[in-house]
N, C-alpha and C. Protein backbone atom coordinates (compact mmCIF):
# COMPACT_ATOMS: atom_id res chain seq x y z
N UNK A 1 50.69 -6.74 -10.88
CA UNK A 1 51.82 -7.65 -11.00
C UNK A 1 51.48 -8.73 -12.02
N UNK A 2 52.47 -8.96 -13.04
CA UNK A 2 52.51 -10.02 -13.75
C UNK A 2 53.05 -11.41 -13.01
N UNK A 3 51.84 -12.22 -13.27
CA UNK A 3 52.57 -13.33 -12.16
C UNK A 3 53.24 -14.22 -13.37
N UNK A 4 53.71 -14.39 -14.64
CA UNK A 4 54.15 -14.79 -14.99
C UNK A 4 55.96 -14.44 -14.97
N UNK A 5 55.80 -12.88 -15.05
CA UNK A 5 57.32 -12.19 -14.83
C UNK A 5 57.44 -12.03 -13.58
N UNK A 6 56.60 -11.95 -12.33
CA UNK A 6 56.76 -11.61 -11.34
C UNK A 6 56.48 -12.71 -10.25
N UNK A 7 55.92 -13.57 -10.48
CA UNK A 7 55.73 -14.84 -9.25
C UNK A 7 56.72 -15.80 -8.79
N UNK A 8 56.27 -17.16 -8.38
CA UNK A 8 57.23 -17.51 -7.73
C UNK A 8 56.80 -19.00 -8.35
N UNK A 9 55.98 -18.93 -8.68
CA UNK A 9 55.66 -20.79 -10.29
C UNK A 9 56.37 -20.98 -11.16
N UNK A 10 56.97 -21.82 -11.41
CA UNK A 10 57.45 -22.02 -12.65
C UNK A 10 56.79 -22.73 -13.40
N UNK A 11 56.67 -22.08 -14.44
CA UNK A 11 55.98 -22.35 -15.43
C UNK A 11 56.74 -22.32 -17.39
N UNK A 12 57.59 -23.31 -17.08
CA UNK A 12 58.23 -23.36 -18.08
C UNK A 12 57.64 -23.27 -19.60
N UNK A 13 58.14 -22.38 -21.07
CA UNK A 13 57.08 -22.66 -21.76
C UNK A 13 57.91 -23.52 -22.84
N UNK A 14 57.59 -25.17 -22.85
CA UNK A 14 58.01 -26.12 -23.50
C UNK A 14 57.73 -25.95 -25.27
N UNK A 15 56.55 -25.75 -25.26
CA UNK A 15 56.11 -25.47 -26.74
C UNK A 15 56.46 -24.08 -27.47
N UNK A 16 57.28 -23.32 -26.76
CA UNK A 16 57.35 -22.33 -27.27
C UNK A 16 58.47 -22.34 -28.93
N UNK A 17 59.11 -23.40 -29.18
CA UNK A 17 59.94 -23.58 -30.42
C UNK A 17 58.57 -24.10 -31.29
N UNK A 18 57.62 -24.90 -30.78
CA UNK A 18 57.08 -25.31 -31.64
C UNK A 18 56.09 -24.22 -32.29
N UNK A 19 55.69 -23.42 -30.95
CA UNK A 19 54.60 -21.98 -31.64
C UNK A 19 55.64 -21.35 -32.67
N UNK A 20 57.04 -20.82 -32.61
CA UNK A 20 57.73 -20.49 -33.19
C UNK A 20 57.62 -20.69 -34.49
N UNK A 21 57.95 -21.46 -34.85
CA UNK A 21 58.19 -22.51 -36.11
C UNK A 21 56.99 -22.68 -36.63
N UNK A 22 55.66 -22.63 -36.02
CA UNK A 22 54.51 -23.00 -37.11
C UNK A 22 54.49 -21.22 -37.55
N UNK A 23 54.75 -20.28 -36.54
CA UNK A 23 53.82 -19.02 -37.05
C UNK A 23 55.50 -18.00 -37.73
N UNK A 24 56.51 -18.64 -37.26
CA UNK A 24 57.41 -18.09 -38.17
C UNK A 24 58.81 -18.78 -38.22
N UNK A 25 58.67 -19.77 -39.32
CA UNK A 25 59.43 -21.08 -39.92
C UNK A 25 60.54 -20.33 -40.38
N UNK A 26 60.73 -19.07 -40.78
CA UNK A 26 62.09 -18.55 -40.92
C UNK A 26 62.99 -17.78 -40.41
N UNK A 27 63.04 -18.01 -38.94
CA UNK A 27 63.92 -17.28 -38.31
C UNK A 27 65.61 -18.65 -36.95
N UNK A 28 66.05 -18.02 -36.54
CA UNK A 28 67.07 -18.94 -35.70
C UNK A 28 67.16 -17.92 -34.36
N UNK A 29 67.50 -18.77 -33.55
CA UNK A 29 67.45 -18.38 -32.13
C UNK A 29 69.23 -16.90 -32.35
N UNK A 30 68.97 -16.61 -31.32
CA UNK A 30 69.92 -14.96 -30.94
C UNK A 30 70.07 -14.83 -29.49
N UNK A 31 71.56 -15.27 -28.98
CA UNK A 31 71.16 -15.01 -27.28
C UNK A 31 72.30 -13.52 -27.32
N UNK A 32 71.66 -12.83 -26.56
CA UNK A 32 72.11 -11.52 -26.35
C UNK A 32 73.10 -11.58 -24.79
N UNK A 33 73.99 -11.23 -25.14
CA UNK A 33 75.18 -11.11 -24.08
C UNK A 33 75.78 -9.71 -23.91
N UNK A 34 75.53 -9.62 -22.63
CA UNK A 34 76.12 -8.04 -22.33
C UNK A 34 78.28 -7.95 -22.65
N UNK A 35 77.98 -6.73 -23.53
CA UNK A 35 79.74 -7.08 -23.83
C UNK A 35 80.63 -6.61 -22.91
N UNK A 36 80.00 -6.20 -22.21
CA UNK A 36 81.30 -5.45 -20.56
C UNK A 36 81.13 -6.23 -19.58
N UNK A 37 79.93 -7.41 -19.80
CA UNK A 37 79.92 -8.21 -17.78
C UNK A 37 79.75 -9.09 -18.20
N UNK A 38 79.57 -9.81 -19.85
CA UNK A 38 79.47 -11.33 -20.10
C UNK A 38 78.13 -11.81 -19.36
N UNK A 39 76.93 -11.23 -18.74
CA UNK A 39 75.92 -11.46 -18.32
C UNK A 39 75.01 -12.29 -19.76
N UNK A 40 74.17 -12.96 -20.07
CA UNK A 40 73.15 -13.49 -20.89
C UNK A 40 72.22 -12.31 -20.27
N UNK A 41 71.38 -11.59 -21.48
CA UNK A 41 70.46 -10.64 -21.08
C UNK A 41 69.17 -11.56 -21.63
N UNK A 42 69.15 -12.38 -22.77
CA UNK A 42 67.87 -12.76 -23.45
C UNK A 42 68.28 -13.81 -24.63
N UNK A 43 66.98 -14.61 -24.82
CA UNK A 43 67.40 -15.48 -25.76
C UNK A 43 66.00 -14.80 -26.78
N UNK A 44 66.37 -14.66 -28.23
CA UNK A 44 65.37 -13.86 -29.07
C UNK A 44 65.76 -14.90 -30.51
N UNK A 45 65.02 -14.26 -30.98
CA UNK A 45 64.89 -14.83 -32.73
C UNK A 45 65.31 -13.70 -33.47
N UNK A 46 66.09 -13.90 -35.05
CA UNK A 46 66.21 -13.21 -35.55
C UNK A 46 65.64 -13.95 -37.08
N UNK A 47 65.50 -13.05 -38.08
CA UNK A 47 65.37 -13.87 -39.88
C UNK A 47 66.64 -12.89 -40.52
N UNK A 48 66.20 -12.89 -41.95
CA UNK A 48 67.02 -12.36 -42.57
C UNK A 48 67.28 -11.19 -42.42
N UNK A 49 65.48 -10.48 -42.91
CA UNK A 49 65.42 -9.22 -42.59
C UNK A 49 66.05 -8.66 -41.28
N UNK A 50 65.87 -8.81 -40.18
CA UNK A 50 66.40 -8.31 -39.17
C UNK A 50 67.61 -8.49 -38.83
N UNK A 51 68.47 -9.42 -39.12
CA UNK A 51 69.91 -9.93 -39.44
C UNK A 51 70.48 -8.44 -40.00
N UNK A 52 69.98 -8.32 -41.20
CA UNK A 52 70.60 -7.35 -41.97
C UNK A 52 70.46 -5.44 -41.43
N UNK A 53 68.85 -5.76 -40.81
CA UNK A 53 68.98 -4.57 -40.07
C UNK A 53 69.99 -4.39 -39.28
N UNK A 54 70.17 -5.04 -38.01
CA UNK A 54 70.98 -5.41 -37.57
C UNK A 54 72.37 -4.97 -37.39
N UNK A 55 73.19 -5.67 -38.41
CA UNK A 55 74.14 -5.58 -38.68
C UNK A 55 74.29 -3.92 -39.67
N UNK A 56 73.71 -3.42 -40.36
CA UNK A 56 73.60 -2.09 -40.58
C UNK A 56 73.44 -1.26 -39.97
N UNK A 57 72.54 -1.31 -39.36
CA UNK A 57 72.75 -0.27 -38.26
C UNK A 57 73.72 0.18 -36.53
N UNK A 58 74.11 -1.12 -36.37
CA UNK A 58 74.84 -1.37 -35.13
C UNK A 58 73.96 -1.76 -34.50
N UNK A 59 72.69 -1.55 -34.26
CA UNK A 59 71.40 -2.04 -33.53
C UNK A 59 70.99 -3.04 -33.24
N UNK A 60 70.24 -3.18 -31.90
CA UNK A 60 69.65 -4.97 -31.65
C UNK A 60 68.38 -4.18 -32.41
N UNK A 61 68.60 -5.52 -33.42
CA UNK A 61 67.11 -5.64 -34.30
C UNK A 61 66.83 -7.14 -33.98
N UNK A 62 65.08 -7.43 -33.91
CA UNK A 62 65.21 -8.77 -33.62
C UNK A 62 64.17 -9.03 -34.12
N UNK A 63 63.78 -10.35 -34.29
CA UNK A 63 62.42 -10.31 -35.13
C UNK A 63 61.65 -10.62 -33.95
N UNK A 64 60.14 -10.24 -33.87
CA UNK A 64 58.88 -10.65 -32.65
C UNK A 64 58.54 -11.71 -33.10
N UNK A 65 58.34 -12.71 -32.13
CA UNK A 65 57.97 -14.25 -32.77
C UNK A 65 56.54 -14.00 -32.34
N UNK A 66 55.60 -12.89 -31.58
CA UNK A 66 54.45 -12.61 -30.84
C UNK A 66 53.85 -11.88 -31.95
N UNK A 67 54.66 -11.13 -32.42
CA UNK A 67 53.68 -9.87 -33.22
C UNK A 67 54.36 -9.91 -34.39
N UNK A 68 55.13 -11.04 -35.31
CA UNK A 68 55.77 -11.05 -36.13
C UNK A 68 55.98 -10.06 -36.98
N UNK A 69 56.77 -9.48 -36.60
CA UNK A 69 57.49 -7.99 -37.31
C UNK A 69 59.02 -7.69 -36.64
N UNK A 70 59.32 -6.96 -37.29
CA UNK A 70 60.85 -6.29 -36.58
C UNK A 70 60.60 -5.74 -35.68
N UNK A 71 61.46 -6.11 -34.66
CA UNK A 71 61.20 -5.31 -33.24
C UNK A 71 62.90 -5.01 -32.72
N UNK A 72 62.62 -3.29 -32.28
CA UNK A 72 64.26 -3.32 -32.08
C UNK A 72 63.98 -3.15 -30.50
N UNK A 73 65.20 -4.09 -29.93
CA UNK A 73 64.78 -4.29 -28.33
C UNK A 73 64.92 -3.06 -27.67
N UNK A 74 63.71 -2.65 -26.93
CA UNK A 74 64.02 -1.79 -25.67
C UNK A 74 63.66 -0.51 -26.18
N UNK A 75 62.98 -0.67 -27.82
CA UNK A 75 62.64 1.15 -27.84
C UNK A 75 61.31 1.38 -27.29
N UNK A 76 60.45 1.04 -27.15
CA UNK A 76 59.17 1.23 -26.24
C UNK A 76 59.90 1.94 -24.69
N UNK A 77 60.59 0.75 -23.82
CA UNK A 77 61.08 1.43 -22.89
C UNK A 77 62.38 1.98 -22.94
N UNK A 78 62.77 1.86 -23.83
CA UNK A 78 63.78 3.37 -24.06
C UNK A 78 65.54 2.45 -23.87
N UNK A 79 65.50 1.13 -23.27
CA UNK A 79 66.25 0.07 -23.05
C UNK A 79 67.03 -0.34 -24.68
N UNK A 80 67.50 0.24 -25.01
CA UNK A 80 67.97 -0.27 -26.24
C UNK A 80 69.27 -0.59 -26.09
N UNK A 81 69.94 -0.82 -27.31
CA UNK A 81 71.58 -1.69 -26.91
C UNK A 81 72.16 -1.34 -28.63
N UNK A 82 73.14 -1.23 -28.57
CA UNK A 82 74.54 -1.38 -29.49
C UNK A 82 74.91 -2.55 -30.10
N UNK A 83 75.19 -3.15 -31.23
CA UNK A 83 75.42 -4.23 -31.43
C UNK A 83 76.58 -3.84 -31.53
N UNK A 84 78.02 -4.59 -30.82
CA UNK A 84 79.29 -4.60 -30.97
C UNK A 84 80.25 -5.94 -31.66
N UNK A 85 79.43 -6.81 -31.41
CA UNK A 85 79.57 -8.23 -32.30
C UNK A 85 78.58 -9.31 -32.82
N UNK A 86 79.14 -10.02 -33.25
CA UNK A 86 78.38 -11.12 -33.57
C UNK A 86 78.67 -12.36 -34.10
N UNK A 87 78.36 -13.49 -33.67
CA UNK A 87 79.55 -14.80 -33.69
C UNK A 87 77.95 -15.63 -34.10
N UNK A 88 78.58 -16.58 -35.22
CA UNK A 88 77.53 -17.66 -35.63
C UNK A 88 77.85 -19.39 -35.20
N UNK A 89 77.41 -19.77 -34.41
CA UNK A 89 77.73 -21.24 -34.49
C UNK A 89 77.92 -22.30 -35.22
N UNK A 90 78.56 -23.38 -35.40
CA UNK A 90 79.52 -24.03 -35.86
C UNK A 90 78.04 -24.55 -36.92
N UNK A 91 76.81 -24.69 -37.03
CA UNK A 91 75.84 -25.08 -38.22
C UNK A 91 75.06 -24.31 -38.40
N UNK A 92 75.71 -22.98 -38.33
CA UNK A 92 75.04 -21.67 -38.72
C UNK A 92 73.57 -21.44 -38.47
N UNK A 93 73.15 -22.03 -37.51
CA UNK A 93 71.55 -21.87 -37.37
C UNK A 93 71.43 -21.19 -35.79
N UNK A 94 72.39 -20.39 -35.23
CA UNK A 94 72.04 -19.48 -34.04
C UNK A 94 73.09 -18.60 -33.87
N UNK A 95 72.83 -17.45 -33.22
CA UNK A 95 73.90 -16.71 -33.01
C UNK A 95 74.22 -15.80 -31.78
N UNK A 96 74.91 -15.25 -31.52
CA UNK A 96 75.32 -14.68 -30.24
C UNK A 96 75.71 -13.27 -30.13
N UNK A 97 74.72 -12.51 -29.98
CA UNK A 97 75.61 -10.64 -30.19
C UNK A 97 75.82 -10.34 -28.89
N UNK A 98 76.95 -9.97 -28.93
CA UNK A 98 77.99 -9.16 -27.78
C UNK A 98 77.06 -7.65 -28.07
N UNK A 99 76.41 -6.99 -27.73
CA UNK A 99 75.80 -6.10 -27.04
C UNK A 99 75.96 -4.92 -25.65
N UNK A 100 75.78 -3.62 -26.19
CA UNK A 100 76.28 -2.89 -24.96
C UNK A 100 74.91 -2.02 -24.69
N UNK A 101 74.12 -1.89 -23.47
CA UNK A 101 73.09 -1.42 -23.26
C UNK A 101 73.50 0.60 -23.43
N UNK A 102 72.83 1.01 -24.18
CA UNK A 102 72.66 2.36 -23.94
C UNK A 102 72.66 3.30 -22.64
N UNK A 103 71.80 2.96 -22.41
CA UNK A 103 71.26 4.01 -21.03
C UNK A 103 71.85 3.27 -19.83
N UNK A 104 72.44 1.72 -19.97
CA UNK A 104 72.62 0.92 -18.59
C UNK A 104 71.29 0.10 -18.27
N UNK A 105 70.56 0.11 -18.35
CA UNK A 105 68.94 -0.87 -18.58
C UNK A 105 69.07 -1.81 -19.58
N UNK A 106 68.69 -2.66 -19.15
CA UNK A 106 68.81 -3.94 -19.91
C UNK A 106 67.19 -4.69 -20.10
N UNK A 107 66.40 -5.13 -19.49
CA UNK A 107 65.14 -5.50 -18.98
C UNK A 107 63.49 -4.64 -19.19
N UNK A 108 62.80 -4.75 -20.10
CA UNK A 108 61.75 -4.20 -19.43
C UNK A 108 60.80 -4.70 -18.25
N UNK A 109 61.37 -5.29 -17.88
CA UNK A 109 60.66 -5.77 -16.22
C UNK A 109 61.66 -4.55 -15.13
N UNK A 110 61.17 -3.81 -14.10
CA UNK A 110 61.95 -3.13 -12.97
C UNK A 110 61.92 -4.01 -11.97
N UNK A 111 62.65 -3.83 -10.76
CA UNK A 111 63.02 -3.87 -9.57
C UNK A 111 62.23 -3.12 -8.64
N UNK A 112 62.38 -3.39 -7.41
CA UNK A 112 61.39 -2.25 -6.18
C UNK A 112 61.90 -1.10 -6.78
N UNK A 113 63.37 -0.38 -6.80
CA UNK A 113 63.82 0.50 -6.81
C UNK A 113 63.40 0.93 -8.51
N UNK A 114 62.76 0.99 -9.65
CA UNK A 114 62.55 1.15 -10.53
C UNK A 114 63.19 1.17 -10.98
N UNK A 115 64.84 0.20 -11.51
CA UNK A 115 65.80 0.06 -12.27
C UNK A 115 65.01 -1.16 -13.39
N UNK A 116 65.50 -0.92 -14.17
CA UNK A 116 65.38 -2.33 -15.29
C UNK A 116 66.81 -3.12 -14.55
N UNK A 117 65.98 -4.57 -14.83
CA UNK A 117 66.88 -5.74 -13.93
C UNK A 117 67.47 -6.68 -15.53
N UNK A 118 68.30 -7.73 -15.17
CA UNK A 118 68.62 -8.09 -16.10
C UNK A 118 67.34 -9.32 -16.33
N UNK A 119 67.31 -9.71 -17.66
CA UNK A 119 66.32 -10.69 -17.98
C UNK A 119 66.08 -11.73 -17.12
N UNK A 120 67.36 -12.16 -16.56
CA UNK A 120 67.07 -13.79 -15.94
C UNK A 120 67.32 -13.21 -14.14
N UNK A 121 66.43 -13.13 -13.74
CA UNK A 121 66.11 -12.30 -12.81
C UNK A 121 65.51 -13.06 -11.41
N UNK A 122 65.41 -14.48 -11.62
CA UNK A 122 64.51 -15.23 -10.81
C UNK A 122 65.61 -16.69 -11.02
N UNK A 123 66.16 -17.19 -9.74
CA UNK A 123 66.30 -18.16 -9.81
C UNK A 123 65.83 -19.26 -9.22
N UNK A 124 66.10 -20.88 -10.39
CA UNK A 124 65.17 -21.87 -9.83
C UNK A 124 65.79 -22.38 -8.47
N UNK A 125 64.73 -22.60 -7.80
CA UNK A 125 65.66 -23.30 -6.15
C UNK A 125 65.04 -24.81 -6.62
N UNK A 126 66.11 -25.92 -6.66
CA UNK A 126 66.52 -26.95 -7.17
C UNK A 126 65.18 -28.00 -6.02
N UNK A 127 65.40 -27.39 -4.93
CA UNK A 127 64.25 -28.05 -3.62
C UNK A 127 62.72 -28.09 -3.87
N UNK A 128 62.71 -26.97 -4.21
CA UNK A 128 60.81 -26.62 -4.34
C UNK A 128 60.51 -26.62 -5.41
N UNK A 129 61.64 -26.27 -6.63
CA UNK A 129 61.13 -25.75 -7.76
C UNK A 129 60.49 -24.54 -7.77
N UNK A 130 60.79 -23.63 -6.85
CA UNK A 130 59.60 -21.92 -6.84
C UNK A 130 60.94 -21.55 -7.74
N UNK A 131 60.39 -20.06 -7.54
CA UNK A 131 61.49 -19.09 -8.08
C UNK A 131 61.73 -18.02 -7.14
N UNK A 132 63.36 -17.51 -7.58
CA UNK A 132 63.59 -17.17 -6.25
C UNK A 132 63.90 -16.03 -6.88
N UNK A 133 62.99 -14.28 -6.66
CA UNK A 133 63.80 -13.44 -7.45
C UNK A 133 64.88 -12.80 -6.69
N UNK A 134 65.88 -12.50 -7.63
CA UNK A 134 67.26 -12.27 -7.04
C UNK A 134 67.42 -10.52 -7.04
N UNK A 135 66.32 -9.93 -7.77
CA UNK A 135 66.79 -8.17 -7.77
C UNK A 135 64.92 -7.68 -7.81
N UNK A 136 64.20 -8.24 -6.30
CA UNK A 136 63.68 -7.37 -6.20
C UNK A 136 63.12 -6.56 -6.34
């Protein structure tokens, strides 16, 4: 068990715009929204390059802010998605793709039942501050 994806700490990661930005200064945030349930699946980075993949191919292309390269979500676990839109905000520095999962998997984290769960999978309880996972 990953106790970071799987525990019950929160452990928020505050610096994570700032690791961003020193090890790759040219990319803007990408929150991925499922286009049939309006669910938020993930918040990711994209640059140019992957922008353009992207949008050429119909594909979530996204850039890795970990392993800085193009990474298209979900082909390792087979979780990939459709790009069906894409909307830029009002100072063009983030954007929002309407997204339709392939297979129905969204997550490479599973559930007891070995489904892929959706990304935000744990909620905060406002009392303790633990996390409360919601799918198991």
């Amino acid at each position: 068990m990953k106790e970071l994806e799987e525990g019950t700490e929160l452990r928020l990661d505050f610096a994570k715009i700032r690791k961003v930005a020193a090890s790759c200064p040219d990319v803007i945030p990408v929150a991925l929204q499922n286009f049939d349930t309006g669910e938020i699946i993930l918040i990711a980075y994209t640059n140019e390059q992957a922008f353009k993949k992207a949008i050429e191919t119909r594909t979530v292309i996204l850039w890795s802010t970990s392993r800085n390269k193009l990474w298209e979500k979900g082909k390792t676990s087979g979780e990939t998605f459709d790009l069906i839109e894409a909307y830029v905000n009002c100072e063009q520095n983030s954007l929002v793709y309407k997204v339709r999962p392939r297979r129905g998997g969204i997550c490479h984290t599973i559930n007891q039942k070995g489904e892929p769960r959706n990304c935000y999978y744990r909620q905060i309880v406002f009392d303790t501050m633990e996390l409360k996972n919601i799918d198991p």
